[in-house]
C-alpha atoms as a PDB file:
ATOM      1  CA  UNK A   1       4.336  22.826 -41.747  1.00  0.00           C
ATOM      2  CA  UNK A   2       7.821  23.710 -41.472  1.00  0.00           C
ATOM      3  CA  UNK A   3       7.417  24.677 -37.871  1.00  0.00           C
ATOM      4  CA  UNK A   4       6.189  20.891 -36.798  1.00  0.00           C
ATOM      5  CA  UNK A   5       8.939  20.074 -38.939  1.00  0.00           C
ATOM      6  CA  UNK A   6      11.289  21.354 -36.518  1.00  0.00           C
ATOM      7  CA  UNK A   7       9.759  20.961 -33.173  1.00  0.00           C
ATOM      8  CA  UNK A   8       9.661  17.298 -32.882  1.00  0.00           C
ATOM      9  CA  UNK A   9      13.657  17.021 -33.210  1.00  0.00           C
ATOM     10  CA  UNK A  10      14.155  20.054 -30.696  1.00  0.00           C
ATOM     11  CA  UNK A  11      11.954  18.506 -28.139  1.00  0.00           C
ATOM     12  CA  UNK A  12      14.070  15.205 -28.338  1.00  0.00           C
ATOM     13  CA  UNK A  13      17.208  17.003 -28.671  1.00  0.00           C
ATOM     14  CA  UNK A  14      15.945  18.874 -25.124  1.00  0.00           C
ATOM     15  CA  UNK A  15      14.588  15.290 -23.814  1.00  0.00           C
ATOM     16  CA  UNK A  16      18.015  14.107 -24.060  1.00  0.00           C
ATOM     17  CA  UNK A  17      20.269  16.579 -22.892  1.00  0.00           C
ATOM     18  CA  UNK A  18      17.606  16.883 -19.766  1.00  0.00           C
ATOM     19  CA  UNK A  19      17.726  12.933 -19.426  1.00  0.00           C
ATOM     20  CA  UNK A  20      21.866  13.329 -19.396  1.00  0.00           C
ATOM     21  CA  UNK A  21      21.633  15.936 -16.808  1.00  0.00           C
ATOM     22  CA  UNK A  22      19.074  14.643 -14.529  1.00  0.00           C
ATOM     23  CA  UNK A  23      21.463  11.083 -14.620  1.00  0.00           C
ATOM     24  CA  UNK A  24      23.873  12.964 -13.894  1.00  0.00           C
ATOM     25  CA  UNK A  25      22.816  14.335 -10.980  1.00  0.00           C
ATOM     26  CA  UNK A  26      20.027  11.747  -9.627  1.00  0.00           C
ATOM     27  CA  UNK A  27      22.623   9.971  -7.493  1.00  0.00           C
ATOM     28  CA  UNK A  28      22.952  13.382  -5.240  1.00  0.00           C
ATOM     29  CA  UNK A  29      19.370  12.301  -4.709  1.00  0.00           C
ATOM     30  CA  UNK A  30      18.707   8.627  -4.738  1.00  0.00           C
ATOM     31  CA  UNK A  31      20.678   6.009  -2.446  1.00  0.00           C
ATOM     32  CA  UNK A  32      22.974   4.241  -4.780  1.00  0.00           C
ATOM     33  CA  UNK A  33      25.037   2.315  -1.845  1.00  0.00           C
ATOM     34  CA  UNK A  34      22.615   1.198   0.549  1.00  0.00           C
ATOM     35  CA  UNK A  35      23.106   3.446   3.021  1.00  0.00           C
ATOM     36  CA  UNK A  36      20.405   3.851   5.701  1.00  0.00           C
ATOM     37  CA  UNK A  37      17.980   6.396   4.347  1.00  0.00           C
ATOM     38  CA  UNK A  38      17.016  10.052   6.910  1.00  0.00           C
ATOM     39  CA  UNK A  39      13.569  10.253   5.963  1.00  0.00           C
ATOM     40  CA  UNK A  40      12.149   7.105   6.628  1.00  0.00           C
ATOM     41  CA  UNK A  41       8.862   6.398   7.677  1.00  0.00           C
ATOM     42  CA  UNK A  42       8.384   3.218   8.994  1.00  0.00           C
ATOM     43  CA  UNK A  43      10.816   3.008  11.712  1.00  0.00           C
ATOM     44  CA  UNK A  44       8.640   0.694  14.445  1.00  0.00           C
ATOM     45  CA  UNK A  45       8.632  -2.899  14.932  1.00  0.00           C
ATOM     46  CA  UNK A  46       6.002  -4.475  16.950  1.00  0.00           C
ATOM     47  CA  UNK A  47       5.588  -7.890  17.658  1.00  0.00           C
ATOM     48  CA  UNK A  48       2.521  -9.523  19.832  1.00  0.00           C
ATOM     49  CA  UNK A  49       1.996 -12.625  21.051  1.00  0.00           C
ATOM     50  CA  UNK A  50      -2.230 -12.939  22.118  1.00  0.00           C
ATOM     51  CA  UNK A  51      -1.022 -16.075  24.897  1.00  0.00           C
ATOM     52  CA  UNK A  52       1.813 -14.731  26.025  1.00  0.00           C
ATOM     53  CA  UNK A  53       3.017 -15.502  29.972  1.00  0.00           C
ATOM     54  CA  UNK A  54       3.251 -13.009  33.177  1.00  0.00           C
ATOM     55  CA  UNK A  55       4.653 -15.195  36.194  1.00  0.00           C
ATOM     56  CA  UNK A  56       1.997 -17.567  36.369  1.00  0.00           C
ATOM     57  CA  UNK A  57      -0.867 -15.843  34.247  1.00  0.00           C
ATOM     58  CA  UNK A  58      -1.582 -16.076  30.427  1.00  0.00           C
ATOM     59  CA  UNK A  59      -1.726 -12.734  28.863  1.00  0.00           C
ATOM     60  CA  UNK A  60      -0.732 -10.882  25.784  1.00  0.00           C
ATOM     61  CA  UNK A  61       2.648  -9.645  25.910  1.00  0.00           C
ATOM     62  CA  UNK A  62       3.650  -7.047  23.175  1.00  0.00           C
ATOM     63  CA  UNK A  63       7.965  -6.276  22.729  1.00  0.00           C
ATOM     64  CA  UNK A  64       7.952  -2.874  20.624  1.00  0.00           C
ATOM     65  CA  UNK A  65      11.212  -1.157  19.145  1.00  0.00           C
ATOM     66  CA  UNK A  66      10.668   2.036  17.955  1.00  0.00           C
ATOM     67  CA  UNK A  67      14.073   3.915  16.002  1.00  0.00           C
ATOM     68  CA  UNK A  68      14.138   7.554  15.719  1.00  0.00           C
ATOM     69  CA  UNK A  69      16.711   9.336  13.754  1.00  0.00           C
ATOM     70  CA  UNK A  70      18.317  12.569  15.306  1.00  0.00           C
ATOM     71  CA  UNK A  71      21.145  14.934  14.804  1.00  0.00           C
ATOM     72  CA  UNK A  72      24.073  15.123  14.305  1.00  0.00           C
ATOM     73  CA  UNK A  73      23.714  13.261  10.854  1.00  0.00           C
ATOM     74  CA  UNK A  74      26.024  13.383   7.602  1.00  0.00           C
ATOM     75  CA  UNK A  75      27.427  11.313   4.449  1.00  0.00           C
ATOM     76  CA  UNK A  76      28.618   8.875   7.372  1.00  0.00           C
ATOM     77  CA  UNK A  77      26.975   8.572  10.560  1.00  0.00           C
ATOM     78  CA  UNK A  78      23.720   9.213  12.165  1.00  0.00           C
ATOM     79  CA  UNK A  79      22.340   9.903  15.851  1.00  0.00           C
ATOM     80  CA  UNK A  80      19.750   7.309  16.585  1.00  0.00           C
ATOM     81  CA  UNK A  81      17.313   6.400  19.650  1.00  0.00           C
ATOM     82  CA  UNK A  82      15.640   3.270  19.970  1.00  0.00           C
ATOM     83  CA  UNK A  83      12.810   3.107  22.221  1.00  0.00           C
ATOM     84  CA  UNK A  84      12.481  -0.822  23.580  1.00  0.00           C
ATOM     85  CA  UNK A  85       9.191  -1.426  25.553  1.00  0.00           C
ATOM     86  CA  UNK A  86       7.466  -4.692  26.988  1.00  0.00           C
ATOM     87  CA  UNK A  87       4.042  -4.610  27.699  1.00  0.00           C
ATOM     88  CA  UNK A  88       2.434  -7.286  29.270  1.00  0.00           C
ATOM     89  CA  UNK A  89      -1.419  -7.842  30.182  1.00  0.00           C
ATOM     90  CA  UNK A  90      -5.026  -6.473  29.311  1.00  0.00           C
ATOM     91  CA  UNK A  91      -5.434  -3.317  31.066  1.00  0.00           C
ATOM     92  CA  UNK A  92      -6.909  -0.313  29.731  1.00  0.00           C
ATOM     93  CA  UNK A  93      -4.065   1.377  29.831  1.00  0.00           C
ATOM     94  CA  UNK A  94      -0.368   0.628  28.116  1.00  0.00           C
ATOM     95  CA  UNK A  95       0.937   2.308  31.602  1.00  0.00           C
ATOM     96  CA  UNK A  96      -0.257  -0.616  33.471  1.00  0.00           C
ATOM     97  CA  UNK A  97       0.991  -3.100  31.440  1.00  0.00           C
ATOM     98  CA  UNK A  98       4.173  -1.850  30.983  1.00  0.00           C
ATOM     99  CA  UNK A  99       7.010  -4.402  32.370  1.00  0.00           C
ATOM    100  CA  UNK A 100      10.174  -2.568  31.223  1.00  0.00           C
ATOM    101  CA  UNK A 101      10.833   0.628  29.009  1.00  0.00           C
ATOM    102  CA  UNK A 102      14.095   1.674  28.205  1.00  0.00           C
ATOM    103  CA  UNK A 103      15.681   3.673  25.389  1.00  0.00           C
ATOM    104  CA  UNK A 104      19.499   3.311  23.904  1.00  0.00           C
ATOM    105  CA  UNK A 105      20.993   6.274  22.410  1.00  0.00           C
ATOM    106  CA  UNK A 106      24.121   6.202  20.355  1.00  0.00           C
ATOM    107  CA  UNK A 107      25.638   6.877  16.446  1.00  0.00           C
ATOM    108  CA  UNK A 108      25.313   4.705  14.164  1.00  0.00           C
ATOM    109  CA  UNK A 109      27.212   3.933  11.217  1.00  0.00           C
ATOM    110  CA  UNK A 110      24.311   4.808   7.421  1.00  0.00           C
ATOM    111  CA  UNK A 111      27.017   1.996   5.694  1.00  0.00           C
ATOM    112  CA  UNK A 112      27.418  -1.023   8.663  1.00  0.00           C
ATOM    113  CA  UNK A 113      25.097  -0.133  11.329  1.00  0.00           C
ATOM    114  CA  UNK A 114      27.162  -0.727  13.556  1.00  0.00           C
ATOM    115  CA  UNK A 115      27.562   1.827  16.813  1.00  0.00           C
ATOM    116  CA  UNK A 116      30.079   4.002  16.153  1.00  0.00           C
ATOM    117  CA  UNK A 117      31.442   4.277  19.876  1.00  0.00           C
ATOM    118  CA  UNK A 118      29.285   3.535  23.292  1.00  0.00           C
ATOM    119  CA  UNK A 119      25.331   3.063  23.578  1.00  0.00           C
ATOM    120  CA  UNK A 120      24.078   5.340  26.231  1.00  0.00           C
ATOM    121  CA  UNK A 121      21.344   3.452  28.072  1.00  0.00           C
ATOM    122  CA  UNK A 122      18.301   4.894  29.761  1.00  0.00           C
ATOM    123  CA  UNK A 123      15.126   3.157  32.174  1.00  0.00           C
ATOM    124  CA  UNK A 124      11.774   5.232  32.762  1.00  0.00           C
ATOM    125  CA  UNK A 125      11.568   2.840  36.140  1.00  0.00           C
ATOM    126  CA  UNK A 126      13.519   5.128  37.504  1.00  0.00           C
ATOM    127  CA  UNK A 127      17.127   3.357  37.227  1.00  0.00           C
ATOM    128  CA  UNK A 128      20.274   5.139  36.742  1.00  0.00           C
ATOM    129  CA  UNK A 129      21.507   5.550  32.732  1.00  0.00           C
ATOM    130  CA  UNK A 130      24.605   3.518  32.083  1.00  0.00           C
ATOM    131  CA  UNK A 131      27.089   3.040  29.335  1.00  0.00           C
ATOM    132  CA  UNK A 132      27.263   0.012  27.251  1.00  0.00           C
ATOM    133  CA  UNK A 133      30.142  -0.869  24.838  1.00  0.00           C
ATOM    134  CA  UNK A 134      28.711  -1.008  21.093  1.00  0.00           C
ATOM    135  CA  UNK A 135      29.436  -3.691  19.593  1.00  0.00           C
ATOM    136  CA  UNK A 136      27.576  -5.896  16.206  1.00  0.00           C
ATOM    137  CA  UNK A 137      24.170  -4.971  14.485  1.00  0.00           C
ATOM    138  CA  UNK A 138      20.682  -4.233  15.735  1.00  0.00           C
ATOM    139  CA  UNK A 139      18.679  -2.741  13.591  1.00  0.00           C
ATOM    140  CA  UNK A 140      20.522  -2.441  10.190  1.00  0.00           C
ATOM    141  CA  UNK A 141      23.093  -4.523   9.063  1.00  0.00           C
ATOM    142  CA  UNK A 142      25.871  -3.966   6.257  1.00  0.00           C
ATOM    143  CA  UNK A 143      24.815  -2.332   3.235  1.00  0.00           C
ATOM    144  CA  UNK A 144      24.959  -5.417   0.752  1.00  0.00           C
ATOM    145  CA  UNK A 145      24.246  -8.023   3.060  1.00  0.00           C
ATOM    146  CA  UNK A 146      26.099 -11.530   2.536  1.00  0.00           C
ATOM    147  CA  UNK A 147      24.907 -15.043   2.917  1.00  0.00           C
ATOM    148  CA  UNK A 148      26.985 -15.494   6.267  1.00  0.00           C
ATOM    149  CA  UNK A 149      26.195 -15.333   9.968  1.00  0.00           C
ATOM    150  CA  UNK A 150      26.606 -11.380  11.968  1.00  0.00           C
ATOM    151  CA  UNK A 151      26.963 -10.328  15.365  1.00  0.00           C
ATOM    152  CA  UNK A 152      23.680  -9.631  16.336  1.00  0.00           C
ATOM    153  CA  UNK A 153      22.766  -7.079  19.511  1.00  0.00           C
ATOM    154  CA  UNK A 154      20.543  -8.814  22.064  1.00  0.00           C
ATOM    155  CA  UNK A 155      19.490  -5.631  24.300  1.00  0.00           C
ATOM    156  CA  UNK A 156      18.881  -7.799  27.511  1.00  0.00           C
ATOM    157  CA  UNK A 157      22.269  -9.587  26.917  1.00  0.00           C
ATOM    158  CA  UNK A 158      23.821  -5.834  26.415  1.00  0.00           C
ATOM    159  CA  UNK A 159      25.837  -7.345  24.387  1.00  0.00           C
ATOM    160  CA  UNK A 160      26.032  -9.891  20.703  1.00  0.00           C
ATOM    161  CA  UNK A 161      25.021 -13.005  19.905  1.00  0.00           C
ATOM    162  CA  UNK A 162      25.330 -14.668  16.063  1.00  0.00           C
ATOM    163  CA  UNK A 163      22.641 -14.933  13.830  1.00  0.00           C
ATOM    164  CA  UNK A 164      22.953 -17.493  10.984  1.00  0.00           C
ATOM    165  CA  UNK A 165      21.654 -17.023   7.153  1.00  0.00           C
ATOM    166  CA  UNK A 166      19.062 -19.448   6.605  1.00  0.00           C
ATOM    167  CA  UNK A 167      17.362 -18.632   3.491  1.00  0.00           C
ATOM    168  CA  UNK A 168      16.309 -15.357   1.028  1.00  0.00           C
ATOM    169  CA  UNK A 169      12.719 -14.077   0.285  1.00  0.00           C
ATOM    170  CA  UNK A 170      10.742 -11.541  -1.858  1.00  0.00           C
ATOM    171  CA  UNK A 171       8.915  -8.847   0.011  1.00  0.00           C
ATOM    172  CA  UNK A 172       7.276  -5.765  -1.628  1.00  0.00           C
ATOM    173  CA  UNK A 173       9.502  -6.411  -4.553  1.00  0.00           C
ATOM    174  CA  UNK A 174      12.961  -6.768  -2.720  1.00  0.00           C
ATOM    175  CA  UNK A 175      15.341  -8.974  -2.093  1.00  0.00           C
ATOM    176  CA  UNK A 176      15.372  -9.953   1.932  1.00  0.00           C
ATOM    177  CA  UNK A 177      18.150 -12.228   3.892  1.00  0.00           C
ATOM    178  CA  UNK A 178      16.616 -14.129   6.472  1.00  0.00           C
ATOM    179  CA  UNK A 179      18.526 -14.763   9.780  1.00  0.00           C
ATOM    180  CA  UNK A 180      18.267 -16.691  12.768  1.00  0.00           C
ATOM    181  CA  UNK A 181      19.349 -16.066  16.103  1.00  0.00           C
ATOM    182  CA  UNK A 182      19.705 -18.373  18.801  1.00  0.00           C
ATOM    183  CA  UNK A 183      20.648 -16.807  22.951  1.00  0.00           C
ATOM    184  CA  UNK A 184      21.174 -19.922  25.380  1.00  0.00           C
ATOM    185  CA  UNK A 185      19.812 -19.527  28.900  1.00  0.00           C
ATOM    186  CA  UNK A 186      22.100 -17.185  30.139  1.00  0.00           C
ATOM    187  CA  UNK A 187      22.258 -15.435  33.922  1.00  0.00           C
ATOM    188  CA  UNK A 188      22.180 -11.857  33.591  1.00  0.00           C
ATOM    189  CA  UNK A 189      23.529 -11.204  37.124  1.00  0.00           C
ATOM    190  CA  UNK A 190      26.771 -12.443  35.803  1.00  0.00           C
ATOM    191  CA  UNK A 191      26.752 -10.230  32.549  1.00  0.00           C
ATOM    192  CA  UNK A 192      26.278  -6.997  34.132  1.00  0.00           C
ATOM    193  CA  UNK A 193      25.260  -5.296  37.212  1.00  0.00           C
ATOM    194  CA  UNK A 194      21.241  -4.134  37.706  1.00  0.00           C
ATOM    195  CA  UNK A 195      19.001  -4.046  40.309  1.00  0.00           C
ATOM    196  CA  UNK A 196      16.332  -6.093  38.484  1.00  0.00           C
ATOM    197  CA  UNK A 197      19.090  -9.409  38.118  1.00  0.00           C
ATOM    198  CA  UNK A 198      18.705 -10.589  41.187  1.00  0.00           C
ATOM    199  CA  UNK A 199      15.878 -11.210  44.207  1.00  0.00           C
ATOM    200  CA  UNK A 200      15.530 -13.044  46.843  1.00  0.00           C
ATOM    201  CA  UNK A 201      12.842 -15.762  46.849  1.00  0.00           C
ATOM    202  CA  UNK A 202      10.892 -16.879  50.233  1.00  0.00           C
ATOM    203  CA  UNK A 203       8.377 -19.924  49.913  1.00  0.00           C
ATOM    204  CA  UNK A 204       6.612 -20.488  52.604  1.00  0.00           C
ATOM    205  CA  UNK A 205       8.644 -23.039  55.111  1.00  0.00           C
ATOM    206  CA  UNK A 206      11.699 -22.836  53.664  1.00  0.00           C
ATOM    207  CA  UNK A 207      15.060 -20.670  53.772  1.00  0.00           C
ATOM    208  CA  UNK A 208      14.615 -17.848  51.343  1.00  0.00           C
ATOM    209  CA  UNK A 209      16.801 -18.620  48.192  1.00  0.00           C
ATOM    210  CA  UNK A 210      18.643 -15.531  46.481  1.00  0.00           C
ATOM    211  CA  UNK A 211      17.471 -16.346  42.842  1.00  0.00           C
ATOM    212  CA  UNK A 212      18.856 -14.607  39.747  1.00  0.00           C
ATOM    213  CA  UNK A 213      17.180 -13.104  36.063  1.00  0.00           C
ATOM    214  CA  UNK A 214      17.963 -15.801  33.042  1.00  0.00           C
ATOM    215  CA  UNK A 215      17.259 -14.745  29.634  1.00  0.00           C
ATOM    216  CA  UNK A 216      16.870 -17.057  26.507  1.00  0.00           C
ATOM    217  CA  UNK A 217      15.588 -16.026  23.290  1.00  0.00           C
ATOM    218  CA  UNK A 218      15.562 -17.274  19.552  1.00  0.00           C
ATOM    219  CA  UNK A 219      14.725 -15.024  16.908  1.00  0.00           C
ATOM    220  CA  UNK A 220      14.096 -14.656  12.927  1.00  0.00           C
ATOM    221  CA  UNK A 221      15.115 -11.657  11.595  1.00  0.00           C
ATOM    222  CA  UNK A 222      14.378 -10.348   7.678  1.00  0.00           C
ATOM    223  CA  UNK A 223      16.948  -8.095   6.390  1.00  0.00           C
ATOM    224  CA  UNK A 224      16.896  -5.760   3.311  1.00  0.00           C
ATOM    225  CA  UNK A 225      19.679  -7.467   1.332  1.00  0.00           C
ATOM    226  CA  UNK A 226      20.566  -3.741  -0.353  1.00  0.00           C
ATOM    227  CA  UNK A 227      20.590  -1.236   2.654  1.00  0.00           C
ATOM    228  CA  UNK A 228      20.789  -4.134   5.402  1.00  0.00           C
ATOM    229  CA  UNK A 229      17.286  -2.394   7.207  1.00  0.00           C
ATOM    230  CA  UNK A 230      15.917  -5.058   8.891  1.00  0.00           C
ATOM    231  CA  UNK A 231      12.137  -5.035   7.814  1.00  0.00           C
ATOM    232  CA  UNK A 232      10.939  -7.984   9.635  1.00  0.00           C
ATOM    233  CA  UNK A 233      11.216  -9.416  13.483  1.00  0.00           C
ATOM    234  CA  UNK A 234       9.987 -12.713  15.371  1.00  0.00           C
ATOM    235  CA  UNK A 235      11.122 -13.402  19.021  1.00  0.00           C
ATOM    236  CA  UNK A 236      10.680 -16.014  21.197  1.00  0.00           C
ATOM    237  CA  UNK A 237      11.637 -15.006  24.749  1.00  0.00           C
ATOM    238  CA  UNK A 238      11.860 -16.721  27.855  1.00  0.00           C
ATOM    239  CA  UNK A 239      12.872 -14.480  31.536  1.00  0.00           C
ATOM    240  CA  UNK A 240      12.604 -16.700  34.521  1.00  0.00           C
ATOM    241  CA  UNK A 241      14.779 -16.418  37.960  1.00  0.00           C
ATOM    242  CA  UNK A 242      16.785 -19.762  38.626  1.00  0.00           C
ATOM    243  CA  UNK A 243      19.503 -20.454  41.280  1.00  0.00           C
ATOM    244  CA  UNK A 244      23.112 -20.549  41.154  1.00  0.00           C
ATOM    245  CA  UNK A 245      22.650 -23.417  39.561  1.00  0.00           C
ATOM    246  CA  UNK A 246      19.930 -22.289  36.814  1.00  0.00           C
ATOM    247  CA  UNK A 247      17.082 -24.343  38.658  1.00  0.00           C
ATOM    248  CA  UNK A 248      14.138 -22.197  37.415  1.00  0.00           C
ATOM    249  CA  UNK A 249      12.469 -20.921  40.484  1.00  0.00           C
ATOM    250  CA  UNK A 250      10.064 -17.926  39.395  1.00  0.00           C
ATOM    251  CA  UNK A 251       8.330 -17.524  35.672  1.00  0.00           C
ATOM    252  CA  UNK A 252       9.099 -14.172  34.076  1.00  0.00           C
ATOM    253  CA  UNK A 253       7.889 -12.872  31.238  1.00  0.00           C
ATOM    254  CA  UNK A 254       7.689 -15.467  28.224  1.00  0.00           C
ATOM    255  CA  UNK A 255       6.418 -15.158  24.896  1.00  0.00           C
ATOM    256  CA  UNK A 256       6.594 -16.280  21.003  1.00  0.00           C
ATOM    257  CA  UNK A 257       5.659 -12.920  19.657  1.00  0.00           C
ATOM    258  CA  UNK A 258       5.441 -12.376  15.344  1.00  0.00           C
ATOM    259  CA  UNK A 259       4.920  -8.651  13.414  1.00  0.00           C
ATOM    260  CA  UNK A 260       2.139  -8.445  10.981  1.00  0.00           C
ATOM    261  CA  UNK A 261       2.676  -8.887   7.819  1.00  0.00           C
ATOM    262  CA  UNK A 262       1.561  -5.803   6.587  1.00  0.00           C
ATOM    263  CA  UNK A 263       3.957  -4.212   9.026  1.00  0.00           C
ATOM    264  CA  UNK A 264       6.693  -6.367   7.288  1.00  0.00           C
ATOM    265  CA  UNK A 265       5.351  -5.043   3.850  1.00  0.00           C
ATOM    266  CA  UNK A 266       5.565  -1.644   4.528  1.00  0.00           C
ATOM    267  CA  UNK A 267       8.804  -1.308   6.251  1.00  0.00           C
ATOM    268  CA  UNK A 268      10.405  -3.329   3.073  1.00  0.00           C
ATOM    269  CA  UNK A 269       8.378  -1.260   0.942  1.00  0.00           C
ATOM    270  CA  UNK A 270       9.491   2.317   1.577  1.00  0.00           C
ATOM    271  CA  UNK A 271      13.256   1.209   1.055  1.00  0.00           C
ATOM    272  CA  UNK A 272      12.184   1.395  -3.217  1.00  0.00           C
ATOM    273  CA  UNK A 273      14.433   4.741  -3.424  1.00  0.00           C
ATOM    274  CA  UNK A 274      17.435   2.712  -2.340  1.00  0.00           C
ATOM    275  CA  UNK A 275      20.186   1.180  -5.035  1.00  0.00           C
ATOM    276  CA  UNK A 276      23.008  -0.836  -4.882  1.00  0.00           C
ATOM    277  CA  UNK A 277      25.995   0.362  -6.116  1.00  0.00           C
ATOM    278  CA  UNK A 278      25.604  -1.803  -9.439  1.00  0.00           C
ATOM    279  CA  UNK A 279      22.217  -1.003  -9.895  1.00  0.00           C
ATOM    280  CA  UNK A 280      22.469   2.545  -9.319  1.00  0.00           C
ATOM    281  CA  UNK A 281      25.844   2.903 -12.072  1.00  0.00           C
ATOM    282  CA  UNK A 282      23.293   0.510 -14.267  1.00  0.00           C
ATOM    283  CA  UNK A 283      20.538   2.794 -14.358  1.00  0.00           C
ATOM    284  CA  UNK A 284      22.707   5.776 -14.778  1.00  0.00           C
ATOM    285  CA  UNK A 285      24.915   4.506 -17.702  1.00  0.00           C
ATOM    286  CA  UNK A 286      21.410   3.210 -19.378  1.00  0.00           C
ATOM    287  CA  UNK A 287      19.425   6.915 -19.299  1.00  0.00           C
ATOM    288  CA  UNK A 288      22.784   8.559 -19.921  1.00  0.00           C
ATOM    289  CA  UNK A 289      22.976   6.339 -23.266  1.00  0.00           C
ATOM    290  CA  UNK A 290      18.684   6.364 -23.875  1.00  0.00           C
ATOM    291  CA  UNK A 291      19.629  10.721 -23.741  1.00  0.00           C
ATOM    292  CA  UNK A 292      22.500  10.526 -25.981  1.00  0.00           C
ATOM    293  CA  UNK A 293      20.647   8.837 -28.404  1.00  0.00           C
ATOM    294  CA  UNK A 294      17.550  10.757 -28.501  1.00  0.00           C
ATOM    295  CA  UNK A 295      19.995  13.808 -28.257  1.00  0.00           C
ATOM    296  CA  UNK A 296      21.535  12.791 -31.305  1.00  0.00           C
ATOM    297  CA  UNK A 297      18.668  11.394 -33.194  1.00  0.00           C
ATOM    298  CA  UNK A 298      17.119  14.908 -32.993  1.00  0.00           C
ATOM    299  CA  UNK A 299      19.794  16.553 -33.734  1.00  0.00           C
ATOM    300  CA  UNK A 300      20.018  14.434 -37.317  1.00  0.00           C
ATOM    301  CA  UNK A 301      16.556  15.032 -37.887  1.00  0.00           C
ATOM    302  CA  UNK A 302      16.667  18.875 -37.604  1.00  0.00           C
ATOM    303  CA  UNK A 303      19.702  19.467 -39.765  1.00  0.00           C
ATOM    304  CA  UNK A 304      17.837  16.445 -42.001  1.00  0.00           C
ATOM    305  CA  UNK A 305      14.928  19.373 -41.808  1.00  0.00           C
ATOM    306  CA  UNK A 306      16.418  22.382 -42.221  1.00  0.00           C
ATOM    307  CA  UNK A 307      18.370  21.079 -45.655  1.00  0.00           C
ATOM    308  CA  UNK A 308      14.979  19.887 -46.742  1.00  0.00           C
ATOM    309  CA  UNK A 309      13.306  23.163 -45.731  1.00  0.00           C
ATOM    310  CA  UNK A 310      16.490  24.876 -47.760  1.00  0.00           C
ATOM    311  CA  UNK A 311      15.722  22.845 -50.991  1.00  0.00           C
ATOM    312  CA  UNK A 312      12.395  23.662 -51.170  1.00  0.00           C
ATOM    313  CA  UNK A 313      12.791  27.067 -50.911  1.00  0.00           C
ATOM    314  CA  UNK A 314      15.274  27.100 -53.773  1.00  0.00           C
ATOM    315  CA  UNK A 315      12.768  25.175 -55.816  1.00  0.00           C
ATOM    316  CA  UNK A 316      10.430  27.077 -55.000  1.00  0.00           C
ATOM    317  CA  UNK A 317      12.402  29.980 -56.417  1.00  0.00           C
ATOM    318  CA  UNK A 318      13.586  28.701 -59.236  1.00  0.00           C
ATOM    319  CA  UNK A 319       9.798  27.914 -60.286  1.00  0.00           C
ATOM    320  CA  UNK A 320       9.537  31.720 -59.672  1.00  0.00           C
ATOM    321  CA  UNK A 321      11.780  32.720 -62.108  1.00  0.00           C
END
């Protein structure tokens, strides 16, 4: 009797010295600023519009960014490589529907997101890599994101464009900014130098016309308020070749393409591990305190015991005698 007597209070006096510790040293462990995570899972957004356009054809037309963290990585920065692809059409095979591939290397910033020095940029159709100035946010935005417009990266632009706040939603149990982006029609020739800006068009029975890639786009983008991971992407794209003037001559690639919302789910989802600051010194001050007491309480209740286990066995001795 004695013995259960004493271990209940020296199981919650080791409850709550373990429940101090572990606080103690659970933010080594859990994200408590928002910075981007190294072991995440869902790192590919995928967007597909069923009645998309090719030139002159109606096809689907998938855009799919795919971010892979690499060395070097630490406290501050990480290596990342975002694979950008554009299919377009219903072959068999994603080879033969490919439009464009191309894959941007550079460090990013765990905190901003931002690049942290120049985006090395690579084509598999068999174009020479080039450097690009980093500039604004692509794929993550600040930790603790604020109701205000960002510089937003626009990979055919190679360069920003702002993206307003418009409005905040629940996803998978977090908080999540919504943004919208808006790129005017804007010649690419004149941006930057590549091979694919400009071609010359011949009809037949006229002069041929030298005609140049425009780009427009408008897109909604869902952002992790805490870590700034954007969990959620909806383009609408429009490519076409238009004169010196920007009379549209030749139809690109054009598409209003959405993710799933499961896909949306899921990449909001795995981000449960990471804290804000506030919530993170919250949770730590509230176990430290839950420990402490149990800590305490058990340590009242076995000297409570022991005295009581002392009395009776002078009672019990004095009955003796």
């Amino acid at each position: 009797m004695l013995f259960r007597l004493r271990i209940i209070p020296i199981l919650l006096v080791g409850l709550g010295v373990a429940l101090m510790v572990g606080a103690g040293v659970a933010p080594r462990f859990l994200l408590g600023d928002g910075r981007l995570p190294l072991d995440l899972e869902e790192t590919t957004w995928t967007m597909e519009d069923p009645q998309g356009r090719y030139g002159e054809e109606t096809v689907p037309v998938t855009r799919q960014l795919h971010l892979e963290l690499q060395g070097p990585a630490d406290e501050e920065s990480v290596g990342v490589r975002v694979g950008d692809t554009l299919r377009a059409g219903d072959e068999e095979s994603d080879f033969e529907n490919l439009v464009t591939a191309e894959t941007w290397s550079y460090t990013m910033n765990r905190l901003s997101g931002e690049p942290e020095g120049p985006m090395s940029l690579r084509s598999i159709m068999g174009l020479p890599s080039t450097e690009v100035e980093g500039a604004g946010h692509w794929l993550k935005f600040p930790a603790d994101v604020g109701q205000h417009s960002y510089d937003v990266f626009d990979p055919a632009l190679r360069d920003v464009a702002p993206a307003e706040y418009v409005g905040e939603e629940e996803i998978a149990g977090r908080t999540v900014y919504v943004f919208e982006q808006t790129v005017a029609p804007t010649n690419l020739a004149e941006a930057y130098a590549d091979l694919r800006n400009t071609k010359v068009i011949a009809e037949e029975g006229e002069d041929p016309v030298r005609a140049f890639l425009h780009h427009s786009a408008s897109r909604r983008i869902s952002v992790d308020q805490i870590s700034g991971f954007v969990v959620g992407m909806d383009e609408k794209v429009d490519n076409y070749y238009a004169d010196a003037e920007g009379q549209r001559l030749e139809d690109g690639v054009s598409y209003d393409a959405r993710m799933a919302p499961e896909r949306v789910d899921a990449m909001a989802g795995q981000l449960n591990a990471v804290f804000s600051q506030e919530q993170s010194r919250a949770v730590t001050i509230g176990v430290i305190v839950l420990g402490a007491i149990l800590a305490v309480g058990g340590l009242v209740w076995l000297i409570l015991a022991f005295r009581s286990a002392r009395r009776a066995e002078r009672e019990d001795g004095e009955v003796a005698e």
